[in-house]
N, C-alpha and C. Protein backbone atom coordinates (compact mmCIF):
# COMPACT_ATOMS: atom_id res chain seq x y z
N UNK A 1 105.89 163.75 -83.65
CA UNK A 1 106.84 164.20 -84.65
C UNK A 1 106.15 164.22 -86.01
N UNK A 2 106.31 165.34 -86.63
CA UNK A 2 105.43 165.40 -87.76
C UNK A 2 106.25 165.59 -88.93
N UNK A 3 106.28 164.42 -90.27
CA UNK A 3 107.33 164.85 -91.43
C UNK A 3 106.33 165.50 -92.50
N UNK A 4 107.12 166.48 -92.80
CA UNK A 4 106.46 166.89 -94.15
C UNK A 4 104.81 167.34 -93.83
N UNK A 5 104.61 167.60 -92.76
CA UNK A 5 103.43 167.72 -92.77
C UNK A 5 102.08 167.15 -91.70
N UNK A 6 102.81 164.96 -91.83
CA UNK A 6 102.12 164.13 -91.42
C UNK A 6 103.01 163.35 -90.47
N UNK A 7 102.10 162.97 -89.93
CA UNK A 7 102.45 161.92 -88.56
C UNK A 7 102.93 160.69 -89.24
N UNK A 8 103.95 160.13 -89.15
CA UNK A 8 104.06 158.91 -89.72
C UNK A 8 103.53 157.36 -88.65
N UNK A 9 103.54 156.95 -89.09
CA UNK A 9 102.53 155.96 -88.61
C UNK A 9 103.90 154.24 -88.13
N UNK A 10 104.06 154.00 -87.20
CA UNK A 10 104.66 153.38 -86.36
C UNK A 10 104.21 151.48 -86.08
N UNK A 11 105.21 150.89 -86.36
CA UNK A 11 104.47 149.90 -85.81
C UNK A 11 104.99 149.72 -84.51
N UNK A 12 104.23 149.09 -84.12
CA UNK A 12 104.33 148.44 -82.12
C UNK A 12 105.31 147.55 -82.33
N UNK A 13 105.93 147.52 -81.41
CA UNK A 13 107.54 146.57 -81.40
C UNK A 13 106.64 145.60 -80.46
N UNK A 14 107.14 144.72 -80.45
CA UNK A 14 106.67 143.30 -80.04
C UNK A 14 107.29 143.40 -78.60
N UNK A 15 106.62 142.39 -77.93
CA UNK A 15 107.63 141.65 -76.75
C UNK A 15 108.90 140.95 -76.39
N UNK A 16 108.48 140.13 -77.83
CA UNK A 16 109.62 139.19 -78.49
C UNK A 16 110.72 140.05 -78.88
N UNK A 17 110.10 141.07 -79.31
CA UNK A 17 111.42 141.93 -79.95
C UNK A 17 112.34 142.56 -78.88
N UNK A 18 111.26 143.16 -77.88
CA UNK A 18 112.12 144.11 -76.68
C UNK A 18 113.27 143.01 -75.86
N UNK A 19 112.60 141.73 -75.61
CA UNK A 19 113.10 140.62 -75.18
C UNK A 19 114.73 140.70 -75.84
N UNK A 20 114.90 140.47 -77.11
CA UNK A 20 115.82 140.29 -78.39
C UNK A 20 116.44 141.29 -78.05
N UNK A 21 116.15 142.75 -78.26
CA UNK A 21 116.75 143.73 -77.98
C UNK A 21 117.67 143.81 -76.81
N UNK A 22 117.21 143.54 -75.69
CA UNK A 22 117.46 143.74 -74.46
C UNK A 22 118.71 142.64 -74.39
N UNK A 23 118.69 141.70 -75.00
CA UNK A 23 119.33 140.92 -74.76
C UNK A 23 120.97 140.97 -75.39
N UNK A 24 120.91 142.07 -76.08
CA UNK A 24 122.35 142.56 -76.96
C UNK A 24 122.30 143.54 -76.42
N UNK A 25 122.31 144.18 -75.08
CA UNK A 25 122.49 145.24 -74.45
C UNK A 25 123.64 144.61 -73.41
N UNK A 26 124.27 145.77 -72.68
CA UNK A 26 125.24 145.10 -71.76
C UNK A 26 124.29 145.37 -70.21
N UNK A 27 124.52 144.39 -69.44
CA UNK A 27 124.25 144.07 -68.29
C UNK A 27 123.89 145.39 -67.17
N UNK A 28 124.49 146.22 -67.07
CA UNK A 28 124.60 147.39 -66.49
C UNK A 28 123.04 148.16 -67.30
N UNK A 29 122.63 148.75 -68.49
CA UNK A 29 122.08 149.00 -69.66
C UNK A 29 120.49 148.33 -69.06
N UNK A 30 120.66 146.75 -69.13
CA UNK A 30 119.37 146.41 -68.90
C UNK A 30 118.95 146.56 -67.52
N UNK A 31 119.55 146.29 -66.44
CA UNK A 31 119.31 147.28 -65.05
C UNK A 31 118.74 148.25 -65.11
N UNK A 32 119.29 149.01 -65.65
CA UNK A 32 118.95 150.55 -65.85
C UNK A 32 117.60 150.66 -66.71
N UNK A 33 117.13 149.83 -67.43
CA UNK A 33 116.25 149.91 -67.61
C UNK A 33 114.88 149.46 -67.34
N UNK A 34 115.23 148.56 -66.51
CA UNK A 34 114.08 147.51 -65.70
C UNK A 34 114.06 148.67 -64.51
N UNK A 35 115.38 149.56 -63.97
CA UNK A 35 114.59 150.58 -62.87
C UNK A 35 113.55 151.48 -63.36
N UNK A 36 114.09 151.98 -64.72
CA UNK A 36 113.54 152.63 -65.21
C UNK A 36 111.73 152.45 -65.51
N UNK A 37 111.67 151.14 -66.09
CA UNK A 37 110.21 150.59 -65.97
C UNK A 37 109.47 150.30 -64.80
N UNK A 38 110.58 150.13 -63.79
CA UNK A 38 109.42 149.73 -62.62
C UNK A 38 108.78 151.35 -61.87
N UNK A 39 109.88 152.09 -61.95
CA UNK A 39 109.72 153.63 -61.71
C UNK A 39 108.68 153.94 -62.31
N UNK A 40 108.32 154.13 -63.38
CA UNK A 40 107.15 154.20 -64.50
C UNK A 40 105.72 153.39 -64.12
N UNK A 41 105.99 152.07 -63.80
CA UNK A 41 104.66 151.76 -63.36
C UNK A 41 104.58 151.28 -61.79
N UNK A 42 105.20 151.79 -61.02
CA UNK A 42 105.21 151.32 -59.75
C UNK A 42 105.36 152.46 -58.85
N UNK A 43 106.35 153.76 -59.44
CA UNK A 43 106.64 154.97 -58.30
C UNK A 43 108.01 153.98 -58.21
N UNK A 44 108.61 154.66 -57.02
CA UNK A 44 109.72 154.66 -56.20
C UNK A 44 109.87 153.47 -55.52
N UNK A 45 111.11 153.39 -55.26
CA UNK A 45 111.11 151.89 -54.30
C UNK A 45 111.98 152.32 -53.46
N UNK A 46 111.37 151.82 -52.34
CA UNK A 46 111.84 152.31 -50.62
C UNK A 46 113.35 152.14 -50.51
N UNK A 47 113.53 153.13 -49.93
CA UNK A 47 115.26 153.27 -49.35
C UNK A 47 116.01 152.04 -49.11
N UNK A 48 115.07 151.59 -47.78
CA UNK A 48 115.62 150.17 -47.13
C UNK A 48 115.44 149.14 -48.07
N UNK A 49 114.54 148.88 -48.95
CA UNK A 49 114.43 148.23 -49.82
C UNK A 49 115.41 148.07 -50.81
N UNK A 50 115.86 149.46 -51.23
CA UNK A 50 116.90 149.01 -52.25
C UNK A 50 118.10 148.84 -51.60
N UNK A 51 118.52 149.08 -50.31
CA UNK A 51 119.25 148.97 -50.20
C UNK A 51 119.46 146.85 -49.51
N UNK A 52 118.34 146.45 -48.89
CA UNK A 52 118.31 145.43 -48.68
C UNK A 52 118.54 144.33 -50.38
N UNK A 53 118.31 144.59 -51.42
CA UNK A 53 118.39 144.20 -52.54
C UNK A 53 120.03 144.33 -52.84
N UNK A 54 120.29 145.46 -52.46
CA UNK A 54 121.67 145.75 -53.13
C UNK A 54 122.91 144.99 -52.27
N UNK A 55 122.47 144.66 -50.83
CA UNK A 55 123.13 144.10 -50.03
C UNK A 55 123.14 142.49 -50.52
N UNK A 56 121.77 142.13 -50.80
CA UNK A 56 121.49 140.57 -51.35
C UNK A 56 122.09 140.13 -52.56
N UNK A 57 122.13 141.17 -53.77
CA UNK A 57 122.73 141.11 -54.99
C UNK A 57 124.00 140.82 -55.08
N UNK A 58 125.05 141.71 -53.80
CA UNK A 58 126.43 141.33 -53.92
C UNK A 58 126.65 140.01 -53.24
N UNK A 59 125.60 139.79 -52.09
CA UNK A 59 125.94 138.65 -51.46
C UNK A 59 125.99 137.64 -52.90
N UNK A 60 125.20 137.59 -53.04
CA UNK A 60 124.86 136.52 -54.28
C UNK A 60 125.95 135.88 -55.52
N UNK A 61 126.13 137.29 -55.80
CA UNK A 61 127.63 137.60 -56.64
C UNK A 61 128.36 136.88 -56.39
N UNK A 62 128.97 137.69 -54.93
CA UNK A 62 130.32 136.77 -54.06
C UNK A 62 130.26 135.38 -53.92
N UNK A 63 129.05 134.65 -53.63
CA UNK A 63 128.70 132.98 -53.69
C UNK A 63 129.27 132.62 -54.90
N UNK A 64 128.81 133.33 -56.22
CA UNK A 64 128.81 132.56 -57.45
C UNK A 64 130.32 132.96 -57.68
N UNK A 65 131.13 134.14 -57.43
CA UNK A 65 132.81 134.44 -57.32
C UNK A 65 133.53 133.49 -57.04
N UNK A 66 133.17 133.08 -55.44
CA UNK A 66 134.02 132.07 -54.56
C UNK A 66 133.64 130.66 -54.88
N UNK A 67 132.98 130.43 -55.71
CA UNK A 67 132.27 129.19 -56.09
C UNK A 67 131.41 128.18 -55.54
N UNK A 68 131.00 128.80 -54.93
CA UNK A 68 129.64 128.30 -53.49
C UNK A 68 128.28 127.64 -54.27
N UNK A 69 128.07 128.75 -55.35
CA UNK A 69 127.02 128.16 -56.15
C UNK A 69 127.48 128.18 -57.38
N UNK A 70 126.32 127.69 -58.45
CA UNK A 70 126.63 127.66 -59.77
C UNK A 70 125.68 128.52 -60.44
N UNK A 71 125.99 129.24 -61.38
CA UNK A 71 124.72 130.22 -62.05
C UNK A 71 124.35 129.02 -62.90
N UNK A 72 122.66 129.90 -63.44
CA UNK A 72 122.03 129.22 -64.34
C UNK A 72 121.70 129.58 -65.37
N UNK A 73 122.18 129.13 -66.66
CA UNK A 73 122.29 129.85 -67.75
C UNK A 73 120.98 130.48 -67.82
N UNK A 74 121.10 131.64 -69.05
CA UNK A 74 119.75 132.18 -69.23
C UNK A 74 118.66 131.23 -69.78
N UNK A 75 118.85 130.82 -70.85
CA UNK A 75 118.17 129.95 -71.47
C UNK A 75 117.16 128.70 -70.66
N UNK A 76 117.94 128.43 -69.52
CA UNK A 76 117.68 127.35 -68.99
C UNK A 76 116.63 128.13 -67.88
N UNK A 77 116.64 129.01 -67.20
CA UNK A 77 115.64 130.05 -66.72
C UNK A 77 114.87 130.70 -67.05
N UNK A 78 114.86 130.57 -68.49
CA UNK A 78 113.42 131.16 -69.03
C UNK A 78 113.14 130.16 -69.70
N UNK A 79 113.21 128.94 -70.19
CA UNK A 79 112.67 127.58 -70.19
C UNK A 79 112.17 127.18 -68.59
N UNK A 80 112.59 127.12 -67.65
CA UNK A 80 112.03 126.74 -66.52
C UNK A 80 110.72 128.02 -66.29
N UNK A 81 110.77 128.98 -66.41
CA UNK A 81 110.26 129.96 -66.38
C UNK A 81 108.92 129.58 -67.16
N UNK A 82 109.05 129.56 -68.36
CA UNK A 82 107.77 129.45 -69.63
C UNK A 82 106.96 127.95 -68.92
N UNK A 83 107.63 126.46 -68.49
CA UNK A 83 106.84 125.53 -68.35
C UNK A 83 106.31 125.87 -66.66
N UNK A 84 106.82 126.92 -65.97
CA UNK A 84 105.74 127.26 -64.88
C UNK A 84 104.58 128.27 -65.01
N UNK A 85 104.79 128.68 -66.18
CA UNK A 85 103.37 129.53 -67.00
C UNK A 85 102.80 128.94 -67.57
N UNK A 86 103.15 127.81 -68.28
CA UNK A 86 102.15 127.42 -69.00
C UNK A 86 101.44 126.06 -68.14
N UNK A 87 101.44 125.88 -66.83
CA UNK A 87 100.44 125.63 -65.70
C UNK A 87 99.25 125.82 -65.64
C-alpha cells in the first residue's frame, strides 16, 4: 500500500501483543483463527481427523456441562504451560 507516493513503514506486532489481542476476541473468532494459521503453515487437516477432534471436543464439553470435570482457568494453563518450557 503506497501513501502519497511511499510505503509507510510498519512495526512488527509482537507475540505478546497477538497473545493480548486474541484474548479480547470471542471464542468462536479465535478458532477460526488458529484454523486459519494452521492451514497456512501446515496445508489441510484430514477429514477423519477433524472429524475425530470434533467428536472429542464435544465429548469434553459435555463432561465439563454435566459436571464430571472441572475446567482450568486460563491463567493457570499458561502458567503451568511457561514452567514446562522453561525446563
Amino acid at each position: 500500500m503506497r501513501l502519497n507516493g511511499v510505503y509507510p513503514k510498519f512495526m512488527p506486532i509482537t507475540l505478546d501483543e497477538i497473545v493480548e489481542e486474541a484474548r479480547q476476541l470471542p471464542a468462536d473468532v479465535v478458532a477460526e483463527l488458529i484454523d486459519r494459521i494452521m492451514m497456512a503453515r501446515h496445508g489441510g487437516i484430514e477429514s477423519h481427523v477433524d472429524r475425530a477432534w470434533r467428536t472429542e471436543i464435544r465429548r469434553r464439553i459435555a463432561e465439563i456441562d454435566e459436571g464430571k470435570v472441572k475446567g482450568i482457568p486460563v491463567e493457570e494453563s499458561l502458567a503451568r504451560i511457561g514452567k514446562i518450557i522453561e525446563r
